[in-house]
N, C-alpha and C. Protein backbone atom coordinates (compact mmCIF):
# COMPACT_ATOMS: atom_id res chain seq x y z
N UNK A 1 101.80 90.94 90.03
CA UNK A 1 101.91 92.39 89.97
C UNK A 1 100.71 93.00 90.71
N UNK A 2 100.90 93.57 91.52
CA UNK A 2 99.96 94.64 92.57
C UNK A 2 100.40 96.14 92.03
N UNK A 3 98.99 96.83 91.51
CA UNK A 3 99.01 98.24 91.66
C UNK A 3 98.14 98.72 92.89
N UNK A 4 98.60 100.31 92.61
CA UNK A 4 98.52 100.98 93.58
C UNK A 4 98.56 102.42 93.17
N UNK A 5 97.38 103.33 93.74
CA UNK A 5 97.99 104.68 92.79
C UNK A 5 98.61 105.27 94.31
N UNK A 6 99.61 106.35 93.93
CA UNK A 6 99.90 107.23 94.81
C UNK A 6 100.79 108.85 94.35
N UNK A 7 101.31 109.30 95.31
CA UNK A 7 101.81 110.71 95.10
C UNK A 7 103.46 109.89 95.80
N UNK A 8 104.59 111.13 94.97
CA UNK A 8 105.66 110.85 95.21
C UNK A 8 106.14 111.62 95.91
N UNK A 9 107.09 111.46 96.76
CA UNK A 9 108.16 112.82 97.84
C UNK A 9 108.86 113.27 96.27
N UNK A 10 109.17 114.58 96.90
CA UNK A 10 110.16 115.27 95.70
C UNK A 10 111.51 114.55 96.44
N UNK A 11 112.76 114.79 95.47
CA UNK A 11 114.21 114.47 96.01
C UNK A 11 114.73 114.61 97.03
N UNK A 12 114.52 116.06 97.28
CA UNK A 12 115.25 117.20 98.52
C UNK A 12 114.24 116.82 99.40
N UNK A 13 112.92 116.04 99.77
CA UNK A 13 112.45 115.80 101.10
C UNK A 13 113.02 114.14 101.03
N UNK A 14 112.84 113.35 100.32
CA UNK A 14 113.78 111.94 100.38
C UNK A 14 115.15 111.90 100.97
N UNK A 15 115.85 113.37 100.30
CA UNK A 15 117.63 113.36 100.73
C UNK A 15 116.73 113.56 102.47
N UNK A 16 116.39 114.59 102.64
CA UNK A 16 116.74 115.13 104.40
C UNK A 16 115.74 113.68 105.21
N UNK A 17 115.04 113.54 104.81
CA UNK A 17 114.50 112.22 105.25
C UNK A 17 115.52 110.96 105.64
N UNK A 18 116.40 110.42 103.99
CA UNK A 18 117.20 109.57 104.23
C UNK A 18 118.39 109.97 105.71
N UNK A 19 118.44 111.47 105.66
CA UNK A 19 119.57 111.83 106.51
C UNK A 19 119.12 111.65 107.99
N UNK A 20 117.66 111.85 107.95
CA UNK A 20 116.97 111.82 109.16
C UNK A 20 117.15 110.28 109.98
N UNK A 21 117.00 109.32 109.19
CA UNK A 21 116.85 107.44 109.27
C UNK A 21 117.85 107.12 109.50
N UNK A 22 119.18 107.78 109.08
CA UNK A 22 120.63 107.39 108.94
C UNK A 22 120.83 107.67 110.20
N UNK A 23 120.39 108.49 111.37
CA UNK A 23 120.76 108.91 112.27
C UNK A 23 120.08 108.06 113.53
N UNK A 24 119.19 107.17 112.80
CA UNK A 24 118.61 106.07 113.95
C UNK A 24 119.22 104.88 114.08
N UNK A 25 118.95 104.41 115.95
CA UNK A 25 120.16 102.74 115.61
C UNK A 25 119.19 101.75 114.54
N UNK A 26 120.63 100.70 114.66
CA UNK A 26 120.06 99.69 113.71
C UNK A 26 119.45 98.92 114.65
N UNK A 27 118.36 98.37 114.77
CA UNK A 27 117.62 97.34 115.06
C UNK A 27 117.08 95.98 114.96
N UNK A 28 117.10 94.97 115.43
CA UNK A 28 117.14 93.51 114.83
C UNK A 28 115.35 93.83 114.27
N UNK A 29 115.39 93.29 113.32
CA UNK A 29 113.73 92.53 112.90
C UNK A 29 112.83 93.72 111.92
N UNK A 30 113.78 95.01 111.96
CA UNK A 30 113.47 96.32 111.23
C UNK A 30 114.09 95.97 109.52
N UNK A 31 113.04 96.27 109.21
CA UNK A 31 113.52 96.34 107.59
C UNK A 31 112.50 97.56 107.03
N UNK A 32 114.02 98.48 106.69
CA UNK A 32 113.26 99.80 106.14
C UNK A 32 113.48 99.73 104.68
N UNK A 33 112.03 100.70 104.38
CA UNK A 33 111.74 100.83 103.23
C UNK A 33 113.06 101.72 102.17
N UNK A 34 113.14 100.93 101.12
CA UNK A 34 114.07 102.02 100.33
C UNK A 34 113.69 103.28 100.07
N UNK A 35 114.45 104.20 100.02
CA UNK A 35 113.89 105.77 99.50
C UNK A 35 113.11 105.73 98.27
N UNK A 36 113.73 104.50 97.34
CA UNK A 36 113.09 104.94 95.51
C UNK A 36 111.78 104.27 96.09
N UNK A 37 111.17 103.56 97.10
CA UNK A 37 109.87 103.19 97.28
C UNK A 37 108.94 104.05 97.96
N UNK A 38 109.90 105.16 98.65
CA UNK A 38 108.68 105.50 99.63
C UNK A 38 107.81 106.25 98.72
N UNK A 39 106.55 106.22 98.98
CA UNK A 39 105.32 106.76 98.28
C UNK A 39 103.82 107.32 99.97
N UNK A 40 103.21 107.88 99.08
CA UNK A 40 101.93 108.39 100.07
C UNK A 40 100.75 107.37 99.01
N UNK A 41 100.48 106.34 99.39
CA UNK A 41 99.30 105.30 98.64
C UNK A 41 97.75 106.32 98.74
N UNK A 42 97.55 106.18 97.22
CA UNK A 42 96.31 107.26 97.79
C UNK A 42 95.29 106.30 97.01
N UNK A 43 95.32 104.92 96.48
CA UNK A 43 94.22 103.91 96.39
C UNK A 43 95.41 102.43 95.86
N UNK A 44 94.83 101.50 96.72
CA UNK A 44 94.95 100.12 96.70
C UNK A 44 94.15 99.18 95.71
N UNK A 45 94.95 98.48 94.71
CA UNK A 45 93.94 97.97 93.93
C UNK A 45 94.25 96.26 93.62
N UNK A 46 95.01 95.95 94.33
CA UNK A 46 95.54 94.44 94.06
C UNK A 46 95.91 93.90 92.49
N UNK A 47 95.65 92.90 92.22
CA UNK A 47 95.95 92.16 91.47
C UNK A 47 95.18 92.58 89.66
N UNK A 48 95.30 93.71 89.34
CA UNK A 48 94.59 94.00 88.29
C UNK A 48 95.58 94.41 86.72
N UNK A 49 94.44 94.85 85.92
CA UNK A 49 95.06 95.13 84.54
C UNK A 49 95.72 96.52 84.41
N UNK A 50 96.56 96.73 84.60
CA UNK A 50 97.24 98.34 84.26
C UNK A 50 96.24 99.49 83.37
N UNK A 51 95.82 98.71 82.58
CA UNK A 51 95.12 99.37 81.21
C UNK A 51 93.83 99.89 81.68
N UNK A 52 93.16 98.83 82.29
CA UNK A 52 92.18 98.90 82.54
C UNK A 52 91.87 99.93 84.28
N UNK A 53 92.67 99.61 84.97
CA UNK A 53 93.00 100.55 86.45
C UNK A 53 93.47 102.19 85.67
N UNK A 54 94.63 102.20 84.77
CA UNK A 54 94.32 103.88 84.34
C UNK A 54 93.52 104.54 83.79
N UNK A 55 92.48 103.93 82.77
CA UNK A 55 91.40 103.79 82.30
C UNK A 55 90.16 104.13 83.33
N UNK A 56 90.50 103.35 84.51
CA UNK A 56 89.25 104.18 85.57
C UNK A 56 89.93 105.24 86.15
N UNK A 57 91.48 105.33 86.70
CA UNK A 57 91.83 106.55 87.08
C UNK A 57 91.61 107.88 86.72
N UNK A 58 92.13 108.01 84.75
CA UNK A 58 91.99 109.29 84.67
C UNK A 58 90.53 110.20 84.46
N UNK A 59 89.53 109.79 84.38
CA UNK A 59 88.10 110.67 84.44
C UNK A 59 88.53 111.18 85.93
N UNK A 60 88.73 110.31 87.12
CA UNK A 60 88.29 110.06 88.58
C UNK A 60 89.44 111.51 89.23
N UNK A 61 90.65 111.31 88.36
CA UNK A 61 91.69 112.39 88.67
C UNK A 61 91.75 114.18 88.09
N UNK A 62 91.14 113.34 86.86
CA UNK A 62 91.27 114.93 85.72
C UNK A 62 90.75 116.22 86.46
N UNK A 63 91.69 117.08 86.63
CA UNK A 63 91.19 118.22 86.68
C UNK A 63 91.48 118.25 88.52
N UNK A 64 91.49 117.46 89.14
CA UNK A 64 91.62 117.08 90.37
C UNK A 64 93.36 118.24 91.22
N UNK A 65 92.89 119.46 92.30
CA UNK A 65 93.94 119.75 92.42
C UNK A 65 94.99 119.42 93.36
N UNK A 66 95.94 120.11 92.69
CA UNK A 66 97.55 119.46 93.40
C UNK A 66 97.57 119.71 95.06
N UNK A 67 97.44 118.74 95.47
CA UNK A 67 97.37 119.06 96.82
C UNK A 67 98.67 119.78 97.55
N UNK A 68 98.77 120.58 98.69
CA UNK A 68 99.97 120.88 99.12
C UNK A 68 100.33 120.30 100.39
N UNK A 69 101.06 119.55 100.53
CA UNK A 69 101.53 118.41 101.80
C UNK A 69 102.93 118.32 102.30
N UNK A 70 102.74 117.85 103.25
CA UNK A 70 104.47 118.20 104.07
C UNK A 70 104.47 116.50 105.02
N UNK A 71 105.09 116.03 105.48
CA UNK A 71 105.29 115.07 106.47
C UNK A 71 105.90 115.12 107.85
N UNK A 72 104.89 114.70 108.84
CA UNK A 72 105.08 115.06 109.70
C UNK A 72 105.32 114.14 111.13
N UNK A 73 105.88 114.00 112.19
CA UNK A 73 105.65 112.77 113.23
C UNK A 73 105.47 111.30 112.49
N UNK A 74 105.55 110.69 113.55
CA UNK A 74 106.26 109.07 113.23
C UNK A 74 104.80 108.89 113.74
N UNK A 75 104.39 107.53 113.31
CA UNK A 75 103.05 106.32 114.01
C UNK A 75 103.30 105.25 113.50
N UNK A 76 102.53 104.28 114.27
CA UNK A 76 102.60 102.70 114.02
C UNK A 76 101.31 102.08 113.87
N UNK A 77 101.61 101.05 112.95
CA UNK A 77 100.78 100.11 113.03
C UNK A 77 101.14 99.19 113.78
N UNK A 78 100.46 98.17 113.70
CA UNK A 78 101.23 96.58 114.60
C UNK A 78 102.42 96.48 114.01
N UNK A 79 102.90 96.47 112.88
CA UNK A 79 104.51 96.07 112.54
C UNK A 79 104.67 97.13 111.13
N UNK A 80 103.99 98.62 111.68
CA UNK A 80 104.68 99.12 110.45
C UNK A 80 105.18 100.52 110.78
N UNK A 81 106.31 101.13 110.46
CA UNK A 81 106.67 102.69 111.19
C UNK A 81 106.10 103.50 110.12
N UNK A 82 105.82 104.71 110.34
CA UNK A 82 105.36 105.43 108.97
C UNK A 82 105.51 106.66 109.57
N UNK A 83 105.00 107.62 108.69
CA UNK A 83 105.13 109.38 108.61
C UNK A 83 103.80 109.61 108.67
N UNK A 84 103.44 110.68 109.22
CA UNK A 84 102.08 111.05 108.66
C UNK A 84 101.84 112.09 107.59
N UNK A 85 100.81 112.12 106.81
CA UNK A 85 100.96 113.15 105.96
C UNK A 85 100.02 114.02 106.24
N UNK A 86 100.03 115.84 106.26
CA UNK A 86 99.47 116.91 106.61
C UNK A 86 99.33 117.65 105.38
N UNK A 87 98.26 118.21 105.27
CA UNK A 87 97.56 119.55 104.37
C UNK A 87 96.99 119.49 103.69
N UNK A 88 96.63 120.33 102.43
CA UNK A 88 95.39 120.25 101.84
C UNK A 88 95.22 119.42 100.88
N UNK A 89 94.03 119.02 100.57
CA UNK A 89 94.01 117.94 99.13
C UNK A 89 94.22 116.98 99.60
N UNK A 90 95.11 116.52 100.10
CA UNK A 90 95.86 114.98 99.71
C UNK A 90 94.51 114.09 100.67
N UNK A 91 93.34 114.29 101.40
CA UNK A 91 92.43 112.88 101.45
C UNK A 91 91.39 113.27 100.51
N UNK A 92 91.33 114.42 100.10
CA UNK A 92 90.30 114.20 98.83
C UNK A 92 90.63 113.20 97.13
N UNK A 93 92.42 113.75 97.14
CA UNK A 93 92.52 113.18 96.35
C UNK A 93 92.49 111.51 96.53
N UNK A 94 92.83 111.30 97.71
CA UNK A 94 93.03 109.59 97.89
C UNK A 94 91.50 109.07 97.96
N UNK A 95 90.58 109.77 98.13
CA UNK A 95 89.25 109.33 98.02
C UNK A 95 89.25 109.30 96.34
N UNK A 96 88.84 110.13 95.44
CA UNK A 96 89.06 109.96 94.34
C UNK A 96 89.63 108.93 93.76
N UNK A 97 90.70 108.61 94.37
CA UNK A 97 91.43 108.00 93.92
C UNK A 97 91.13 106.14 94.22
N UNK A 98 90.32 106.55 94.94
CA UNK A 98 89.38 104.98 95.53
C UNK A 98 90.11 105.00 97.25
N UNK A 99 90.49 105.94 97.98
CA UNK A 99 90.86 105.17 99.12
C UNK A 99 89.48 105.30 99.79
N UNK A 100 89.19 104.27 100.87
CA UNK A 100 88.37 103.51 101.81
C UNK A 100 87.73 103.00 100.74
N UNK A 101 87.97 102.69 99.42
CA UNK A 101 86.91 101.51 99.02
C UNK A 101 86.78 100.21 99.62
N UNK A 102 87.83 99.65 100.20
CA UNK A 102 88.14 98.47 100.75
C UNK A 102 87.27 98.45 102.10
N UNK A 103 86.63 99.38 102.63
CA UNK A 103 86.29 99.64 104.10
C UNK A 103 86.80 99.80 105.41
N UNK A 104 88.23 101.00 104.95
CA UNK A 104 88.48 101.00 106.02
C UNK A 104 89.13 102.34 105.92
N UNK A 105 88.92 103.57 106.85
CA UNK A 105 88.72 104.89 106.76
C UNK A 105 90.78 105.10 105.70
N UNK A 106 90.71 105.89 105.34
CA UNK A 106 92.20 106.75 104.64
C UNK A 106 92.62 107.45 105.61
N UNK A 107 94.09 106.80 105.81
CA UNK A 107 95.44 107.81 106.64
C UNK A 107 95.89 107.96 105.44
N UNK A 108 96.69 108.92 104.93
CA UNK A 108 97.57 109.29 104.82
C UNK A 108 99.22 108.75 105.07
N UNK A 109 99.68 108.34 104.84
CA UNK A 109 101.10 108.24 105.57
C UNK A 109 102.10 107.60 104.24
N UNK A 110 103.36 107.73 104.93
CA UNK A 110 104.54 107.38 104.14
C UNK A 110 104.71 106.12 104.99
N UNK A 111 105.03 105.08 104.92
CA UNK A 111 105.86 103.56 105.54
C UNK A 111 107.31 103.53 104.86
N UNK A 112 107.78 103.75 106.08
CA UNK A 112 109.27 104.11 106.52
C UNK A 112 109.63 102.57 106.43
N UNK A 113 108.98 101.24 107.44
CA UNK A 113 110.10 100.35 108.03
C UNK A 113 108.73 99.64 108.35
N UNK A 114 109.23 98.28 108.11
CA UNK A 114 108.27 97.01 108.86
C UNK A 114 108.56 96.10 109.68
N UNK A 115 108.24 95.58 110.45
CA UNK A 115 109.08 94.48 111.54
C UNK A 115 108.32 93.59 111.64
N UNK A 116 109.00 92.39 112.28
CA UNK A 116 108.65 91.53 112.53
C UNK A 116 107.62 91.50 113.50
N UNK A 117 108.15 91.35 114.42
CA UNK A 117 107.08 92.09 116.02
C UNK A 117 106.40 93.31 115.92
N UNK A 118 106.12 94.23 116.66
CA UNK A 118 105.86 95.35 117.13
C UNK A 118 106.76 96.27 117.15
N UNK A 119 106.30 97.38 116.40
CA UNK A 119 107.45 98.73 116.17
C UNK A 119 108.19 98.76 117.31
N UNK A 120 109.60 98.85 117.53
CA UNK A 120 109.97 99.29 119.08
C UNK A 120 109.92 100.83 119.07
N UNK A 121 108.93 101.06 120.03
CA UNK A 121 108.78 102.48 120.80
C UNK A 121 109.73 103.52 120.18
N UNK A 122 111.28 103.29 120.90
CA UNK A 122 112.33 103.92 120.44
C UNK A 122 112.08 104.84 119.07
N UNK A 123 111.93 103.69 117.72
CA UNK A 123 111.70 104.75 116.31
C UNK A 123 110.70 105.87 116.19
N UNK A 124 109.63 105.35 116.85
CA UNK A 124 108.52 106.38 116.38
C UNK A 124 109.19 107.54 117.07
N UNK A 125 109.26 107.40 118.41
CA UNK A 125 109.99 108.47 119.49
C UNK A 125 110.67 109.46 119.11
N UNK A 126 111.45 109.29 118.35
CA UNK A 126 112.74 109.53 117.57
C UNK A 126 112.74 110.06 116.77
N UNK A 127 111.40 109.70 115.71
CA UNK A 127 111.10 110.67 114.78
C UNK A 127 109.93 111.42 114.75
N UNK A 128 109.57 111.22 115.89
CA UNK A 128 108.19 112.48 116.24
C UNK A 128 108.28 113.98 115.95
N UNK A 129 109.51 114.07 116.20
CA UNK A 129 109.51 115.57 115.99
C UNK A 129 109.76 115.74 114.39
N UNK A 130 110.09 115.16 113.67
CA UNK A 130 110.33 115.58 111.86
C UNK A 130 108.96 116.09 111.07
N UNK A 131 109.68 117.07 110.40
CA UNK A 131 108.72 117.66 109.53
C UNK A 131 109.66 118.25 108.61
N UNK A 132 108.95 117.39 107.27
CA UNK A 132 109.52 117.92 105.75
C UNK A 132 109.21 119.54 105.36
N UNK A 133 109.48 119.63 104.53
CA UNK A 133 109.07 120.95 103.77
C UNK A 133 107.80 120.84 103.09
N UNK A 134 106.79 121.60 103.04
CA UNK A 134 106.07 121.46 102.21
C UNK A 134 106.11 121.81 100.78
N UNK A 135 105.65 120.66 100.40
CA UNK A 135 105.71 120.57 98.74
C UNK A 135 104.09 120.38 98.04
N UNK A 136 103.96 121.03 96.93
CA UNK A 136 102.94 120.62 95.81
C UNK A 136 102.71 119.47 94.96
N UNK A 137 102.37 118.39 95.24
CA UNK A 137 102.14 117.63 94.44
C UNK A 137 101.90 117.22 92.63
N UNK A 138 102.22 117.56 92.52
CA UNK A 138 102.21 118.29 90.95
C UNK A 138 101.14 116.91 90.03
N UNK A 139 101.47 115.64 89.80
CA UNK A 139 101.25 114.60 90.01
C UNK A 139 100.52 113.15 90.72
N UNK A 140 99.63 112.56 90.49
CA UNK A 140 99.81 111.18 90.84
C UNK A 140 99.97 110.11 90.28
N UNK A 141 100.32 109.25 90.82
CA UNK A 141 100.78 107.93 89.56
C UNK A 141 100.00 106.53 90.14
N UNK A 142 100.25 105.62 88.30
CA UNK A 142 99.38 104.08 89.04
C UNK A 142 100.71 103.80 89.32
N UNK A 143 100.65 103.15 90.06
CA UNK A 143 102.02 102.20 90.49
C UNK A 143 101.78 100.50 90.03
N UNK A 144 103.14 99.72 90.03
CA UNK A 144 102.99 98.17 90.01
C UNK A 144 104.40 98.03 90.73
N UNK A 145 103.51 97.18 91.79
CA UNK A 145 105.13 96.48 93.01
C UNK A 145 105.45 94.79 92.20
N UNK A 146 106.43 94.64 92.09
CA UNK A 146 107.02 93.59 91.62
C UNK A 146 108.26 93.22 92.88
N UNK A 147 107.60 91.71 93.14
CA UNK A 147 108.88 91.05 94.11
C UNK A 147 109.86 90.56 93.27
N UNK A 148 110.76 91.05 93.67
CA UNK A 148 111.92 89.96 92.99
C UNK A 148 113.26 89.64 93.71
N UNK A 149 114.57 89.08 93.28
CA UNK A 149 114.92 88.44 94.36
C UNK A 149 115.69 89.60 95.44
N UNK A 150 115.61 90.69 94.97
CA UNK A 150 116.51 92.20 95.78
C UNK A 150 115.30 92.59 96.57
N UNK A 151 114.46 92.61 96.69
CA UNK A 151 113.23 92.70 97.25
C UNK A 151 111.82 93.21 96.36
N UNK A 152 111.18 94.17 97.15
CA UNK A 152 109.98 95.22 96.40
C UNK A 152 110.51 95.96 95.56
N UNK A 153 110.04 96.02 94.44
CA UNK A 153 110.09 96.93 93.49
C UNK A 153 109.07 97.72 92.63
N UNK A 154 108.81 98.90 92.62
CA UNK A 154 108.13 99.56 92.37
C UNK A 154 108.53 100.26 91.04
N UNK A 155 107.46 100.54 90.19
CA UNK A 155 107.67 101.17 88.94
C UNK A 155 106.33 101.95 88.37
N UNK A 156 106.53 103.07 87.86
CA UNK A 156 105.26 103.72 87.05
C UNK A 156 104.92 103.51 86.18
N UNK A 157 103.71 103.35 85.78
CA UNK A 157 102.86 102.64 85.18
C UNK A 157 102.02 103.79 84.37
N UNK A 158 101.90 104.86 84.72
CA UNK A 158 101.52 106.17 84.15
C UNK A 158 101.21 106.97 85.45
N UNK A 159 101.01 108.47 84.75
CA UNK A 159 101.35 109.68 85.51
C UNK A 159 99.57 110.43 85.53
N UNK A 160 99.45 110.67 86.42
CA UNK A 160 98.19 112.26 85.64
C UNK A 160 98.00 113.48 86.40
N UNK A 161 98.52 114.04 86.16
CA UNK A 161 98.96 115.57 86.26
C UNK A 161 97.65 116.07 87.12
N UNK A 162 97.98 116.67 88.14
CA UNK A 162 96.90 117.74 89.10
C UNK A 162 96.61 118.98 88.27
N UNK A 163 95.69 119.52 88.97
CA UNK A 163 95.36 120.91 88.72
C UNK A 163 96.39 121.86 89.54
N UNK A 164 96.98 122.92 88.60
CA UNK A 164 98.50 124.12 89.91
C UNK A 164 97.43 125.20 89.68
N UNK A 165 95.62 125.03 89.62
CA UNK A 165 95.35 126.47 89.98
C UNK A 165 95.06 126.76 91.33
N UNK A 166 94.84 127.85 91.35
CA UNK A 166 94.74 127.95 93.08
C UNK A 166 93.28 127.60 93.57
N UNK A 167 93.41 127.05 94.79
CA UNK A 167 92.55 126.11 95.58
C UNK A 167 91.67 127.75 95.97
């Protein structure tokens, strides 16, 4: 079991999203992420105790406000497609939240699709121009990914509520 804390898409940016992906070809060596997975990772924590990872979360979160974020343009890693994420809050909170503890600066992003090789050009292309609605984060959660034989599976592990006063 690997946790992970992060922020969730609301429904209505998942639906126009899914509608967005549905409209790209299929590709050999692409394996996209399910909708109930996509998440914005706002700290990486490997192989740890649930109890003990929410236990450091909530001091680090409390009181911490709801960021307001939208998704925007496609990028790649070596074999990963993703979204980027835009607006306020959301790298303070992923600092908080421990991102770059590992040493290595915080993007932001949603991971759409992973491949074998190298993203082909084509996807990112394709979805450069998308942009969600912006939404409030209301929320962040610990996460735990569990492999099993249908693939990744993701589940919440607990919740802790942002601050909705105004920034």
């Amino acid at each position: 079991m690997v946790l992970f804390s992060a922020v969730l898409p609301p429904a209505d940016v998942v639906a126009t999203l899914t509608a967005e992906i549905g409209g790209l070809p299929e590709l050999d060596g692409v394996r996209w992420s399910s909708p109930d997975n996509w998440h914005v990772t706002l700290g990486f924590y490997g192989e740890e105790d649930p109890a003990e990872r929410a236990g450091w979360l909530r001091p680090r979160l409390a009181g911490m406000p709801a960021p307001r974020i939208w998704l925007e343009g496609a990028g790649t890693f070596t074999r990963v497609l993703y979204l980027g994420v835009y607006g306020e809050g959301i790298t303070e909170l992923g600092l908080a939240a421990g991102a770059g503890d590992e040493g290595r600066p915080y993007l932001p992003h949603l991971t759409l699709a992973r491949t074998r090789e190298r993203v082909p050009p084509e996807l990112a292309r394709r979805l450069s121009g998308y942009r969600s609605r912006m939404w409030t984060a209301a929320e962040a959660v610990l996460m735990r990914s569990q492999r099993t034989a249908g693939g990744v599976r993701y589940a919440v592990v607990e919740r802790f509520p942002l601050s909705q006063q105004a920034r």
